[in-house]
C-alpha atoms as a PDB file:
ATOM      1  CA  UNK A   1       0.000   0.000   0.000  1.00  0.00           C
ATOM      2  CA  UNK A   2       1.390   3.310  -0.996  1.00  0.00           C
ATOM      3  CA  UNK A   3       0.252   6.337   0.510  1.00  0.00           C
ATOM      4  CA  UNK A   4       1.490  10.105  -0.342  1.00  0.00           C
ATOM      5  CA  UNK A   5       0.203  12.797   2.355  1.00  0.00           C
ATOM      6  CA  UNK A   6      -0.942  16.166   0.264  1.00  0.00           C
ATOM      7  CA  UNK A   7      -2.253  18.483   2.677  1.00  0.00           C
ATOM      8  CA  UNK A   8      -1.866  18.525   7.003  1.00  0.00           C
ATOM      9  CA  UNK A   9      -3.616  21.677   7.574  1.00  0.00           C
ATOM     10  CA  UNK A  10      -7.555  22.306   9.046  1.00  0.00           C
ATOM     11  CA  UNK A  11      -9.885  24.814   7.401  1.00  0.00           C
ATOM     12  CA  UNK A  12      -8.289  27.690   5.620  1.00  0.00           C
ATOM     13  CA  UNK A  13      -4.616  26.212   5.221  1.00  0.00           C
ATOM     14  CA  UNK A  14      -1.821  27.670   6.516  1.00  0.00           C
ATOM     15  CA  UNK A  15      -1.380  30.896   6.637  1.00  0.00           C
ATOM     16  CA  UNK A  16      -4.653  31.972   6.498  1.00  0.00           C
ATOM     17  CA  UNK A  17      -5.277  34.531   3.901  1.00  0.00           C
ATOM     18  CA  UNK A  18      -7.520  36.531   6.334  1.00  0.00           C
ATOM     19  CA  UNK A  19      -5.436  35.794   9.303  1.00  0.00           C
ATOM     20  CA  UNK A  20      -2.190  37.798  10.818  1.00  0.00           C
ATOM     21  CA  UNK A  21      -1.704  35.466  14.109  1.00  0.00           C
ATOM     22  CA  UNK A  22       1.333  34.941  14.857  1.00  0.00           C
ATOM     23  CA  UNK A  23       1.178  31.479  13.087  1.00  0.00           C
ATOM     24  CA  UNK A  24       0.072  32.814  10.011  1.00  0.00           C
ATOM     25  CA  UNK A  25       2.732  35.366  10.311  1.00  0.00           C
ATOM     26  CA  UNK A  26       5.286  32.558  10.757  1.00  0.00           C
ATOM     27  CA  UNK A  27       4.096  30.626   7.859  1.00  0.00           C
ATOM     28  CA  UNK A  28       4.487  33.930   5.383  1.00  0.00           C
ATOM     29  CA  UNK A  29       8.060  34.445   6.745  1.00  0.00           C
ATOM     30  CA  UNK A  30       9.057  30.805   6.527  1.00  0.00           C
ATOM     31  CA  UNK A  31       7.340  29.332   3.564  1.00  0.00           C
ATOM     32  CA  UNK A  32       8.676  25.485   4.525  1.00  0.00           C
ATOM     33  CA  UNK A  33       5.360  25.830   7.516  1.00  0.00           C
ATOM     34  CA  UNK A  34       3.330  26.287   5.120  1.00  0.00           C
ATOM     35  CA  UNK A  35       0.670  23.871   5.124  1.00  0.00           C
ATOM     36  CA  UNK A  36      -2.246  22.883   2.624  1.00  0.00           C
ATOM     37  CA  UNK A  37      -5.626  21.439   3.361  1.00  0.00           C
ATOM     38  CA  UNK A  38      -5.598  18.247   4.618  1.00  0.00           C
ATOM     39  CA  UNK A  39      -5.652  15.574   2.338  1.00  0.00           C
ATOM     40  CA  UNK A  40      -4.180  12.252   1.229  1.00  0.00           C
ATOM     41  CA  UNK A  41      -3.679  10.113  -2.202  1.00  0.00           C
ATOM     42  CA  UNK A  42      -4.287   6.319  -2.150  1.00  0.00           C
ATOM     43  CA  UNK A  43      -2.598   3.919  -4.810  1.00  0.00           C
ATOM     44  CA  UNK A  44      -5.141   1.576  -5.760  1.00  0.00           C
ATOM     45  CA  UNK A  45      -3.355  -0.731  -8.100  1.00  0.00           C
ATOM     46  CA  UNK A  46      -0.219   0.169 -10.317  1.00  0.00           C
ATOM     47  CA  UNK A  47      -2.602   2.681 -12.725  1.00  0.00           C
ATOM     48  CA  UNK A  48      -5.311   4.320 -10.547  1.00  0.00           C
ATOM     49  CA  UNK A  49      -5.045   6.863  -7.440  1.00  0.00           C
ATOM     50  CA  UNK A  50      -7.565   7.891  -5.275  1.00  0.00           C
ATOM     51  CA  UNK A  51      -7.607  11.239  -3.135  1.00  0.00           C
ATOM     52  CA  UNK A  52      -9.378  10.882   0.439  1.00  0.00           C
ATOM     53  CA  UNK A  53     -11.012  14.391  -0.066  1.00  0.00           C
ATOM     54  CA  UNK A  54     -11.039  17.176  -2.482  1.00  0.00           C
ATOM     55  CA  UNK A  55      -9.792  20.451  -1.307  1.00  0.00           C
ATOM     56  CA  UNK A  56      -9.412  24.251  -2.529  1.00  0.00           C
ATOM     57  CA  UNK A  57      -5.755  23.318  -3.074  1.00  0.00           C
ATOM     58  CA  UNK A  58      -6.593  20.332  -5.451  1.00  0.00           C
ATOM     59  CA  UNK A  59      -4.362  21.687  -8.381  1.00  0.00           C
ATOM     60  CA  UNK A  60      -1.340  22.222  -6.600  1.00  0.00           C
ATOM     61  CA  UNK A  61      -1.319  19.227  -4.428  1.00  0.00           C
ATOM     62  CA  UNK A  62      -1.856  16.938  -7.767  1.00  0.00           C
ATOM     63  CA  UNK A  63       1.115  19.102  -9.826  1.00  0.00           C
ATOM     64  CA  UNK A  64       3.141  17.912  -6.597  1.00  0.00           C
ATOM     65  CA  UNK A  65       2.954  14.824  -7.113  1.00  0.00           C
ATOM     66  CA  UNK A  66       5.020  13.244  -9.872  1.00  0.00           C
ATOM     67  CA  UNK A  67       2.397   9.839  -8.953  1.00  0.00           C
ATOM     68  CA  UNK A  68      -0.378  11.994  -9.848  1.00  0.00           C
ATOM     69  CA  UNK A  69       0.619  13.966 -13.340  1.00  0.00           C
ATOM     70  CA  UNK A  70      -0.969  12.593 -16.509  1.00  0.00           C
ATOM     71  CA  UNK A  71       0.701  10.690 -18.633  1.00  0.00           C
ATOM     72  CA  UNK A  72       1.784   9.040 -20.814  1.00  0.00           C
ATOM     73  CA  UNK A  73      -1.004  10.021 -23.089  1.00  0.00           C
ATOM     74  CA  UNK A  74      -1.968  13.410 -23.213  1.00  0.00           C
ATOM     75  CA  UNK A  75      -5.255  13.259 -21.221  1.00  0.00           C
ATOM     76  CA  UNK A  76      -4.384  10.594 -19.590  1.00  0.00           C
ATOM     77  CA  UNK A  77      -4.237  10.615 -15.982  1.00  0.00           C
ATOM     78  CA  UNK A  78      -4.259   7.737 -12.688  1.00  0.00           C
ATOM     79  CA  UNK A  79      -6.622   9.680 -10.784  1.00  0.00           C
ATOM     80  CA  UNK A  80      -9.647   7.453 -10.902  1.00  0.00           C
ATOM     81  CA  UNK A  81     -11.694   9.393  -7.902  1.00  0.00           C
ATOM     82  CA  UNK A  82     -12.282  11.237  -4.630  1.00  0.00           C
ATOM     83  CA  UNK A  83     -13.466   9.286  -0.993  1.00  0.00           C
ATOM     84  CA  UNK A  84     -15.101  11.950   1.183  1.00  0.00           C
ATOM     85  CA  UNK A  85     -14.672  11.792   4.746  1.00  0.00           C
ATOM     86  CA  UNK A  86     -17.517  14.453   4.840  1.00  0.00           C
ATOM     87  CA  UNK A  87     -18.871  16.896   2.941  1.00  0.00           C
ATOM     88  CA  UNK A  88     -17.187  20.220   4.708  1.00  0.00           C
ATOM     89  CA  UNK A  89     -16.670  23.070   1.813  1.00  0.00           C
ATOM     90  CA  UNK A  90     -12.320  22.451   2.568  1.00  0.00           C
ATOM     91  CA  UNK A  91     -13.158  18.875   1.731  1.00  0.00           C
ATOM     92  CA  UNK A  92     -15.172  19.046  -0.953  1.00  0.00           C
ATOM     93  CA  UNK A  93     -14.632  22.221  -3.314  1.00  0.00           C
ATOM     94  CA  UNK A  94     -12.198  20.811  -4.863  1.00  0.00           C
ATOM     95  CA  UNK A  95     -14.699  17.953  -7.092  1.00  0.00           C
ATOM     96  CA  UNK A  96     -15.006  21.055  -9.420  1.00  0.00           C
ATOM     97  CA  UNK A  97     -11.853  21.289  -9.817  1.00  0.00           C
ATOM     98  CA  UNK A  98     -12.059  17.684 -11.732  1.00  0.00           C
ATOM     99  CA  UNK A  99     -14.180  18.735 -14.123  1.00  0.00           C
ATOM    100  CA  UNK A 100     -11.796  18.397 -16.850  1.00  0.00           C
ATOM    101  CA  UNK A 101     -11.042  14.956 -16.356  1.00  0.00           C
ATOM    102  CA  UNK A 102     -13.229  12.462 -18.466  1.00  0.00           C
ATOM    103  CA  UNK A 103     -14.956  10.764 -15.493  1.00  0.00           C
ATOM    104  CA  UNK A 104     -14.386  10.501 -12.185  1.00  0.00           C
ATOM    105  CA  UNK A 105     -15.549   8.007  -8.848  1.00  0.00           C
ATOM    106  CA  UNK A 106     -16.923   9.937  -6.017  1.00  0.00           C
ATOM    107  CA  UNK A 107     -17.166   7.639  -2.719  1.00  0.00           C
ATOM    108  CA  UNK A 108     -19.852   9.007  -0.294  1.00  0.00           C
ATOM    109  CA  UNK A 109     -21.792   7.938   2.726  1.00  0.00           C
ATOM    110  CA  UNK A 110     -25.574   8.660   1.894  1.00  0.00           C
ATOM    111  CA  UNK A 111     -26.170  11.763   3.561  1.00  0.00           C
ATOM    112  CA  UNK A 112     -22.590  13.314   2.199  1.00  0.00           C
ATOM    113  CA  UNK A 113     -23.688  12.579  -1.028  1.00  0.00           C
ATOM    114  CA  UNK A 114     -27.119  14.042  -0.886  1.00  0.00           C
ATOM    115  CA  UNK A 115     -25.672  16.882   0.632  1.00  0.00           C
ATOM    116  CA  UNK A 116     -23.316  17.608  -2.228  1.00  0.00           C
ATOM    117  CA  UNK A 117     -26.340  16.955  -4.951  1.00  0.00           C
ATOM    118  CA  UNK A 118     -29.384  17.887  -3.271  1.00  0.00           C
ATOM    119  CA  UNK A 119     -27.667  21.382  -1.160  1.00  0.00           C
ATOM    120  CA  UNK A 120     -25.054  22.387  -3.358  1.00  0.00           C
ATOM    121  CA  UNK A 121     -26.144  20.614  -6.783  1.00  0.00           C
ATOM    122  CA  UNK A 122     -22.938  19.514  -7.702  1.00  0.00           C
ATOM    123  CA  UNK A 123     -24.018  16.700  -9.759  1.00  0.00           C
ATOM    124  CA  UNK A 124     -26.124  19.614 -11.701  1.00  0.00           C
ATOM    125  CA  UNK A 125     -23.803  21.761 -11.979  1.00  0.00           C
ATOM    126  CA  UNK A 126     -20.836  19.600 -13.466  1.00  0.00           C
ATOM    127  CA  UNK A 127     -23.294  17.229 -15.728  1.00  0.00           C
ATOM    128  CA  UNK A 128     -22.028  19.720 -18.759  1.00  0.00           C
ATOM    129  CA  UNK A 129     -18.044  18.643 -18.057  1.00  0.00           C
ATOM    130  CA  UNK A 130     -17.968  15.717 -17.075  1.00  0.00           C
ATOM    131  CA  UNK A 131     -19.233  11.685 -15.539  1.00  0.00           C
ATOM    132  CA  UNK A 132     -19.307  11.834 -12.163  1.00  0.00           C
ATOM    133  CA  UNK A 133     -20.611   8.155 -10.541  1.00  0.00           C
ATOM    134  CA  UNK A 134     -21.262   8.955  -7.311  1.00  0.00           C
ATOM    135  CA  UNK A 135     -20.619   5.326  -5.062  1.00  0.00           C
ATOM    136  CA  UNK A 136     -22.096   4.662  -1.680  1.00  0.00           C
ATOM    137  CA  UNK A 137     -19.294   4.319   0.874  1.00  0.00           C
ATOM    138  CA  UNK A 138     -20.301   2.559   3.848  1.00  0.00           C
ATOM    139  CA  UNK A 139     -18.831  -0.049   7.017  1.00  0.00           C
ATOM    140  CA  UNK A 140     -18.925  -2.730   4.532  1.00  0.00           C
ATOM    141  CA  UNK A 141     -15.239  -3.420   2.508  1.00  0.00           C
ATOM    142  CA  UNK A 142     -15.425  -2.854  -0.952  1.00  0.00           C
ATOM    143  CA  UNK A 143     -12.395  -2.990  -3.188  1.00  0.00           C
ATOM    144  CA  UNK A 144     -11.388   0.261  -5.043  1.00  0.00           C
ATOM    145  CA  UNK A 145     -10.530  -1.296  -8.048  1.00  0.00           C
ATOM    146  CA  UNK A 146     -12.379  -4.440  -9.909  1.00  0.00           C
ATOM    147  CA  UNK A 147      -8.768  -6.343 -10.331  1.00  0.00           C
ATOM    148  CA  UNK A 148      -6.636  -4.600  -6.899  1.00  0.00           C
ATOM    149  CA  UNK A 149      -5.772  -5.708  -3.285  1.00  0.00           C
ATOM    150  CA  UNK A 150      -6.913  -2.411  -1.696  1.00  0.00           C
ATOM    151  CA  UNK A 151      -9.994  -2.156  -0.081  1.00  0.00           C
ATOM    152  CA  UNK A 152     -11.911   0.971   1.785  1.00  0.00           C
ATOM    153  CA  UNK A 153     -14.595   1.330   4.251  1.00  0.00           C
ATOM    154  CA  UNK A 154     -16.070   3.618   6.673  1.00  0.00           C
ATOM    155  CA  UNK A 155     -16.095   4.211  10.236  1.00  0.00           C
ATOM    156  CA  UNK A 156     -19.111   6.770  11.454  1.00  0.00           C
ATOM    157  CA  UNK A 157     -17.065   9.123  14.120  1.00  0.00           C
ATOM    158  CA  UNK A 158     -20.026  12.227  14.342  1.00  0.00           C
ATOM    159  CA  UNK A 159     -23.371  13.830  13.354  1.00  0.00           C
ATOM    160  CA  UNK A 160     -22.053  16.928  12.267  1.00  0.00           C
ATOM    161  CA  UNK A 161     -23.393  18.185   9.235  1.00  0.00           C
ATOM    162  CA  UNK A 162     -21.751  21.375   7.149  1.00  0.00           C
ATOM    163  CA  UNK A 163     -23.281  24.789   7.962  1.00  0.00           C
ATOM    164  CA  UNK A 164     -24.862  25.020   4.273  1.00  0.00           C
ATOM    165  CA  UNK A 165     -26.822  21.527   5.032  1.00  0.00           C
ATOM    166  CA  UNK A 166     -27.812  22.745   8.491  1.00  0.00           C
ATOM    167  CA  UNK A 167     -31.825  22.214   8.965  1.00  0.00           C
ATOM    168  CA  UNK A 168     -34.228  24.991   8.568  1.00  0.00           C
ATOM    169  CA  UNK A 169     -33.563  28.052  11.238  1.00  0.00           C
ATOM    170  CA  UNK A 170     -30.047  26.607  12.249  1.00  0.00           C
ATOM    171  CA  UNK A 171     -27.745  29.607  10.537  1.00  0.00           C
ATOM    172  CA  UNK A 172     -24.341  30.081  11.470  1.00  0.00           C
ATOM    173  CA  UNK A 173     -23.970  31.654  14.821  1.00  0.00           C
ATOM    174  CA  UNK A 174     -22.213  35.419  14.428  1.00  0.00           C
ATOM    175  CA  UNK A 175     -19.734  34.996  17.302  1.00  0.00           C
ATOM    176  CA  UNK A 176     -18.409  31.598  16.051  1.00  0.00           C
ATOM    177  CA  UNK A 177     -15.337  32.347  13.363  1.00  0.00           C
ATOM    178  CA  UNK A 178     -14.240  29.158  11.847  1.00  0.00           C
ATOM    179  CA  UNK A 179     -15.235  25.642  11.468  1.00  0.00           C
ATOM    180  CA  UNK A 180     -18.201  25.152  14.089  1.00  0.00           C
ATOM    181  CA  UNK A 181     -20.552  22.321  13.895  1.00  0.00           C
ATOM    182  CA  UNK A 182     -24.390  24.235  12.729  1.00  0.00           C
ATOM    183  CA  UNK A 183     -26.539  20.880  13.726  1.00  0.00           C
ATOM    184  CA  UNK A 184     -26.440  16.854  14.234  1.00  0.00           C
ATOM    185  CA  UNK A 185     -29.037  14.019  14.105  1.00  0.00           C
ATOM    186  CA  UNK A 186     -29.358  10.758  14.336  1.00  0.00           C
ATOM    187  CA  UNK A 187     -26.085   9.709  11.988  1.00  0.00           C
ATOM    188  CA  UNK A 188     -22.728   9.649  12.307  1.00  0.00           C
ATOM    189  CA  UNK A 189     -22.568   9.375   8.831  1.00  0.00           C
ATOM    190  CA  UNK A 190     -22.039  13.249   8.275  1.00  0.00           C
ATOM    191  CA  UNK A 191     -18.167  12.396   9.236  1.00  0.00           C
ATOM    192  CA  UNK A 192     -16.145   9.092   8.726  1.00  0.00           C
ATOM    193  CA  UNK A 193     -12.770   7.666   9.407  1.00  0.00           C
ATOM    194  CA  UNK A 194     -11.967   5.809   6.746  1.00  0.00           C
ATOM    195  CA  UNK A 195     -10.111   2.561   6.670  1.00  0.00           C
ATOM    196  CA  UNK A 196      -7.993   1.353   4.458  1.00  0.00           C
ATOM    197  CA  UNK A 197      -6.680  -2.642   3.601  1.00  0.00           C
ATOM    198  CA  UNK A 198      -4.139  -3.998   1.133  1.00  0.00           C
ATOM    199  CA  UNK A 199      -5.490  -7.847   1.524  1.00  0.00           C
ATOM    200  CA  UNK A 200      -2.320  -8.530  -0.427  1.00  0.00           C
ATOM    201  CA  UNK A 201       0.214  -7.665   2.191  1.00  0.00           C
ATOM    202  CA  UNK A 202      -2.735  -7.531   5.171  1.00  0.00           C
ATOM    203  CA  UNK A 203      -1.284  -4.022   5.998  1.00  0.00           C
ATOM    204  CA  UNK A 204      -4.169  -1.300   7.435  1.00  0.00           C
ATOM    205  CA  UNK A 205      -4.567   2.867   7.156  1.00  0.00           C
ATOM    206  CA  UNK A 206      -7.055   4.640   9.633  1.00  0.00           C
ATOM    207  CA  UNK A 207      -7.749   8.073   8.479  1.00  0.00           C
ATOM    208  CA  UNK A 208      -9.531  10.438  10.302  1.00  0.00           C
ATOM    209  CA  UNK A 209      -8.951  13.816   9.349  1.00  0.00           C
ATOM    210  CA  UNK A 210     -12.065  15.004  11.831  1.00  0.00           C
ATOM    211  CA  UNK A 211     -12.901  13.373  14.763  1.00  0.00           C
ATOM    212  CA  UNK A 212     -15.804  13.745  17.018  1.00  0.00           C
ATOM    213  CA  UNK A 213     -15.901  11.075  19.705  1.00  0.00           C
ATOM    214  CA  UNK A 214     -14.455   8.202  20.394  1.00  0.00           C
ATOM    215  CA  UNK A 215     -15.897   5.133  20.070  1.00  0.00           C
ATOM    216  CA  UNK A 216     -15.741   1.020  19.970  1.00  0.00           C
ATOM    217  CA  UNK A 217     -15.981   1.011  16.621  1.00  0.00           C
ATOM    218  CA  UNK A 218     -12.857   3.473  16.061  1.00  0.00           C
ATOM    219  CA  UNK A 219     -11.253   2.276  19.249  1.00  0.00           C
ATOM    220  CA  UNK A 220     -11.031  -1.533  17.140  1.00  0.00           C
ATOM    221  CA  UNK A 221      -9.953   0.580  13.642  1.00  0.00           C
ATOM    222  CA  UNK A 222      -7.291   1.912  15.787  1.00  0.00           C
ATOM    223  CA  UNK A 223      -6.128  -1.542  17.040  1.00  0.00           C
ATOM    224  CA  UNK A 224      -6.153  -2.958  13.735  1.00  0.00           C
ATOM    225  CA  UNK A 225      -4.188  -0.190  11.997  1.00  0.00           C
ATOM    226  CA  UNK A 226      -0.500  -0.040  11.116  1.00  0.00           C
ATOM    227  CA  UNK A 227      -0.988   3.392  10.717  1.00  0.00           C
ATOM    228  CA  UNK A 228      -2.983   6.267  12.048  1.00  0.00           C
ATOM    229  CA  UNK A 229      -3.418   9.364  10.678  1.00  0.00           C
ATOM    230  CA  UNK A 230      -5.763  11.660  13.027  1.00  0.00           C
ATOM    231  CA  UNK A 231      -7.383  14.807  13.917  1.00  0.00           C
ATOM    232  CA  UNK A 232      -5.086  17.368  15.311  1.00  0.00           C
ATOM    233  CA  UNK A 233      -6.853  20.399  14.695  1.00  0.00           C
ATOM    234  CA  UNK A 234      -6.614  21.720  18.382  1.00  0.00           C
ATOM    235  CA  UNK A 235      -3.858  20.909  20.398  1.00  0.00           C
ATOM    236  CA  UNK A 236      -5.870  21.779  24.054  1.00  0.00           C
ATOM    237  CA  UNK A 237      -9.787  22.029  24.391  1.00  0.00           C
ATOM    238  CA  UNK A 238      -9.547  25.252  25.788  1.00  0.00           C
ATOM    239  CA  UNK A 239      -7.333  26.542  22.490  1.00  0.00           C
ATOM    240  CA  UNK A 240     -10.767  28.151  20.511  1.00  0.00           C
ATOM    241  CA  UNK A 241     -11.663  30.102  23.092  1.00  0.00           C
ATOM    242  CA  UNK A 242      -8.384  31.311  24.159  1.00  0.00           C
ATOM    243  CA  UNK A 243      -7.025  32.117  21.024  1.00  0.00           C
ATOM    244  CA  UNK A 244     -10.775  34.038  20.345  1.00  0.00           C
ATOM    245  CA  UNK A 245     -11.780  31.833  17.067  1.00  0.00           C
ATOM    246  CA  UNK A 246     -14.536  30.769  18.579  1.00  0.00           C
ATOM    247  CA  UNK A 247     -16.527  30.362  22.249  1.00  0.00           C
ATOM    248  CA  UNK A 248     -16.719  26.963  21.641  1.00  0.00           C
ATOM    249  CA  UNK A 249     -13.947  24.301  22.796  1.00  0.00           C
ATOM    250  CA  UNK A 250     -12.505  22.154  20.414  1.00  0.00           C
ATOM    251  CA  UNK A 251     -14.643  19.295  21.624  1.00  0.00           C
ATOM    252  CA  UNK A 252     -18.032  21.111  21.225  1.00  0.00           C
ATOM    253  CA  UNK A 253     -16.929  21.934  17.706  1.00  0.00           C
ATOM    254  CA  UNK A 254     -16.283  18.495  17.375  1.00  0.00           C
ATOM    255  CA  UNK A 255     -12.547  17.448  16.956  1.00  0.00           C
ATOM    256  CA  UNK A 256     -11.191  16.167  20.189  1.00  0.00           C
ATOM    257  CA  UNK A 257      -7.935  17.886  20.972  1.00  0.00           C
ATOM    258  CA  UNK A 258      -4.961  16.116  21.334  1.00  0.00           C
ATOM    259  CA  UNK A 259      -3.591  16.848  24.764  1.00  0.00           C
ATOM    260  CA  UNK A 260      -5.375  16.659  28.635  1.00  0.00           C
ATOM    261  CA  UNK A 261      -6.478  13.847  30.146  1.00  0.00           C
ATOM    262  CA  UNK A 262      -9.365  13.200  27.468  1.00  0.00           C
ATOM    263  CA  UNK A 263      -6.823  13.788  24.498  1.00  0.00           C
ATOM    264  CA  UNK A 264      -6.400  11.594  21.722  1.00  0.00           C
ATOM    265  CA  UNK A 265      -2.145  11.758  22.695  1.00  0.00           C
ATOM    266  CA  UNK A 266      -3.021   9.347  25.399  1.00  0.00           C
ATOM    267  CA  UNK A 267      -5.101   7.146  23.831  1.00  0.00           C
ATOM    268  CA  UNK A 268      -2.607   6.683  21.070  1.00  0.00           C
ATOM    269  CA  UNK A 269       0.590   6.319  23.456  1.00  0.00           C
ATOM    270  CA  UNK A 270       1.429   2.709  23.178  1.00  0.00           C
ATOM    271  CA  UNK A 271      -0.676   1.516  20.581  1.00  0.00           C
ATOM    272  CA  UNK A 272       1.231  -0.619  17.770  1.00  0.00           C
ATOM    273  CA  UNK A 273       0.681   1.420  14.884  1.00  0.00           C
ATOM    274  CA  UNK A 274       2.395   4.522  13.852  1.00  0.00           C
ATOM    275  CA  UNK A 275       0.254   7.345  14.542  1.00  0.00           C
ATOM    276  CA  UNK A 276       0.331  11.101  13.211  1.00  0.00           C
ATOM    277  CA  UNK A 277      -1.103  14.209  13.102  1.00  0.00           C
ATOM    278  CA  UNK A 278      -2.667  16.172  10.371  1.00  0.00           C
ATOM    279  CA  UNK A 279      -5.507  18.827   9.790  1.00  0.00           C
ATOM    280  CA  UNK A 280      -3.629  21.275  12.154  1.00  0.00           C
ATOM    281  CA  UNK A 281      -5.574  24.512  12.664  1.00  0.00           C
ATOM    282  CA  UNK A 282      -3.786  27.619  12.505  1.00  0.00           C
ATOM    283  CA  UNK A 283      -4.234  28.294  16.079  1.00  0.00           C
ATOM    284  CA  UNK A 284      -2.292  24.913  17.008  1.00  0.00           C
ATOM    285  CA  UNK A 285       1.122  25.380  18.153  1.00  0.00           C
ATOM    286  CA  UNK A 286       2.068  22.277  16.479  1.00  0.00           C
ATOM    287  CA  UNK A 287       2.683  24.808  13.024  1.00  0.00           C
ATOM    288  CA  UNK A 288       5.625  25.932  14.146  1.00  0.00           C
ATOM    289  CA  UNK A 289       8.319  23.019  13.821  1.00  0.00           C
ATOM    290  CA  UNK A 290      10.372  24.038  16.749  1.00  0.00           C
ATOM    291  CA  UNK A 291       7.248  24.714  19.156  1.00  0.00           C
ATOM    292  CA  UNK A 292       8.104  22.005  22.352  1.00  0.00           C
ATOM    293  CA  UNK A 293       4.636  20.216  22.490  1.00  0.00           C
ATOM    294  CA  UNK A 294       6.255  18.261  18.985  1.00  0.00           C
ATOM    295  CA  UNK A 295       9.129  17.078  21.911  1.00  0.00           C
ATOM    296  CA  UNK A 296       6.094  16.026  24.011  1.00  0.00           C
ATOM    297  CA  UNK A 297       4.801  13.956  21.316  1.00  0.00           C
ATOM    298  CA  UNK A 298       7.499  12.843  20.457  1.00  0.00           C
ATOM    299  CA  UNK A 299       8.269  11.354  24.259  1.00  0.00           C
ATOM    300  CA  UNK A 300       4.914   9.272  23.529  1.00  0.00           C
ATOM    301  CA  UNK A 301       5.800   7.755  20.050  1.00  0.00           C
ATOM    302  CA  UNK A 302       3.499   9.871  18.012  1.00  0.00           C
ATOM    303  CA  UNK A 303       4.359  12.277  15.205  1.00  0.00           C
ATOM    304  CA  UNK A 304       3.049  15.028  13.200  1.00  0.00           C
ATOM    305  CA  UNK A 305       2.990  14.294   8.992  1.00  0.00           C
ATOM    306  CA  UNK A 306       4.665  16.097   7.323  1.00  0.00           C
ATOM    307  CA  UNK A 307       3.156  17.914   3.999  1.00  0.00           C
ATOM    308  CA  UNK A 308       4.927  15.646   0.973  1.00  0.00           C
ATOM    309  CA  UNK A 309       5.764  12.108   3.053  1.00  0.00           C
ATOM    310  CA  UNK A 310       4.809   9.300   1.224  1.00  0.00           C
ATOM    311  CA  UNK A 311       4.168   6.370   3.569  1.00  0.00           C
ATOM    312  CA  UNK A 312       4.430   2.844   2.361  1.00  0.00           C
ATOM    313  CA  UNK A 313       2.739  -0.083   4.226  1.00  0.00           C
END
């Protein structure tokens, strides 16, 4: 299994272009912190790629990748599709950016997909450029490919639902800045880990790029996995409020933070797979390489990925 990690950063990238903290302010000085929006391409068999989300920096993060340029025919290209983890604008905007492309896969749970068509009309609006087949992604194991090892499933992880599909009279609250959650119900399909298996080699991926709560089902992804990749938007719970992005904590805008006694840090410390980081908000400390909470993680056997790594399982 052959993984390359495009983008590590939360909502808005890093820097921010509407932002002057003093992490956005690094980033400008010292363009190797710069970070994209999160997002991660998935080798499916020796000719077809897969992206686990579609950001605003689509364009770039395929140019850097010499896996992902066409070739060798003119319009030819591996990219076969997109898996959504949810249907968040910094995950999504980026399926118009396809619309050159011939055809495309786009891997969904139900409710991101209707989202995407029914709220935003993406199927509608694209229809003229190109063949989208939208696939239901679910907790069953489906291969990517009709002929590869690599399958993918999904893991529900929280009921929060994009402020544009928020139900009637739940509009974005004034005071919140960035990246709250405007409603749940009854599904955690709104946001998924997804899980990833090579039944060649018997190697496993967990990515969760957002993460919500903690549960059995995600506690037994984790124990199964050779790698983690995770939610490290917030570094505390108390890191919204106190840096004045929000008056929410990290956990009631639904990533759980990694540090404290309820942080994801100490649930990973110990397990067997190698675990790290990505989807860092600008607020998070973690931007800045020589910051000491990376020594911290470090001391537990955890990392932060790195914009570029390609990991190989």
């Amino acid at each position: 299994m052959l993984l390359q990690v495009l983008g590590t950063a939360a909502g808005g990238g890093l820097p921010q272009w509407n932002c002057a903290c003093p992490s956005c302010t690094g980033a400008r000085a010292h363009p190797h912190r710069r970070r994209r929006h999160a997002s991660l391409a998935l080798r499916a068999d020796d000719s077809h790629w897969y992206l686990v989300n579609a950001t605003p920096d689509i364009g770039d993060q395929i140019e850097d990748s010499r896996a992902l340029r066409p070739g060798p025919g003119t319009r030819r290209t591996p990219l076969a599709g997109v898996i959504l983890t949810d249907a968040e604008l910094d995950h999504t905007l980026g399926i118009a950016r396809l619309r050159e492309a011939d055809g495309f896969e786009v891997l969904a749970t139900a409710p991101v997909r209707e989202a995407l068509l029914e709220r935003l009309r993406l199927g509608e609006t694209l229809a003229p450029y190109t063949r989208i087949a939208w696939r239901e992604h679910g907790p069953e194991p489906r291969p990517l490919t009709p002929h590869g090892s690599v399958t993918t499933a999904a893991v529900p992880v929280s009921a929060k639902r994009p402020r544009y599909a928020a139900a009637h009279g739940e509009g974005r609250d004034e005071t919140e800045a960035t990246d709250d959650p405007e409603a749940t119900d009854d599904t955690d399909d709104w946001v998924t880990a997804l899980t990833v298996h090579d039944t060649a080699t018997g190697r496993r991926l967990l990515y969760a790029p957002a993460l919500a709560r903690w549960s059995d089902a995600f506690q037994k992804a984790v124990d199964d996995a050779d790698c983690v990749i995770l939610d490290g938007t917030f570094w505390d719970d108390g890191e919204p409020v106190r840096t004045r992005i929000s008056g929410r904590t990290a956990t009631a805008m639904g990533h759980l933070p990694i540090a404290g006694p309820e942080g994801t840090a100490q649930r990973l410390a110990g397990v067997r797979a190698r675990c790290l980081y990505t989807h860092l908000n600008n607020t998070n400390p973690l931007g800045d390489p020589d910051a000491p909470q990376h020594a911290l993680l470090r001391d537990l056997g955890l990392e932060v990925a790195a914009e570029r790594m390609v990991i190989e399982l």
